[in-house]
Protein backbone atom coordinates (compact mmCIF):
# COMPACT_ATOMS: atom_id res chain seq x y z
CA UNK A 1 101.97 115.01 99.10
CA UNK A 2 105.33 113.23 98.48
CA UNK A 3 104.34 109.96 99.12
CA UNK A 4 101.38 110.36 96.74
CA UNK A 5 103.95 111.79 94.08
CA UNK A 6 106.21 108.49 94.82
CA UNK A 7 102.84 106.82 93.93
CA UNK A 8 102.15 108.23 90.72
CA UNK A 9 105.58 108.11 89.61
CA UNK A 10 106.28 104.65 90.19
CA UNK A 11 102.73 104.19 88.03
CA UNK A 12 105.19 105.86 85.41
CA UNK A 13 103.80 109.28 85.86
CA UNK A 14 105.79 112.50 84.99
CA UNK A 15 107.24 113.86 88.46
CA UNK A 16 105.57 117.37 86.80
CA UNK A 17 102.48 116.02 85.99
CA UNK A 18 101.97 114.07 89.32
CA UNK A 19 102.92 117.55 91.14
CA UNK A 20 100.17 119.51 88.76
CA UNK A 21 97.66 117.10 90.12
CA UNK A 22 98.06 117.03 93.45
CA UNK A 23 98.09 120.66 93.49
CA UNK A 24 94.95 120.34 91.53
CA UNK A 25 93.19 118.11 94.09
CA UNK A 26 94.46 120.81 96.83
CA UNK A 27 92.79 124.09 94.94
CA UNK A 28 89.58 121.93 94.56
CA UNK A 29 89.26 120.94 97.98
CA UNK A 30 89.74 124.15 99.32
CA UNK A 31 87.79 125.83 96.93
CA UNK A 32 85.04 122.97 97.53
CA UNK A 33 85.51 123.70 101.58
């Protein structure tokens, strides 16, 4: 998940806001599995 945050963040994403959707994508795809 790091590197994705690195991603977003260099896209001049919030650090916070990066992390919130990451774990977003994580509940969905479990919840989805």
């Amino acid at each position: 998940a790091e590197p994705a945050i690195a991603l977003l963040t260099a896209s001049g994403v919030p650090v916070d806001s990066a992390t919130n959707m990451i774990n977003n994508q994580k509940v969905t795809i479990k919840s989805e599995a």
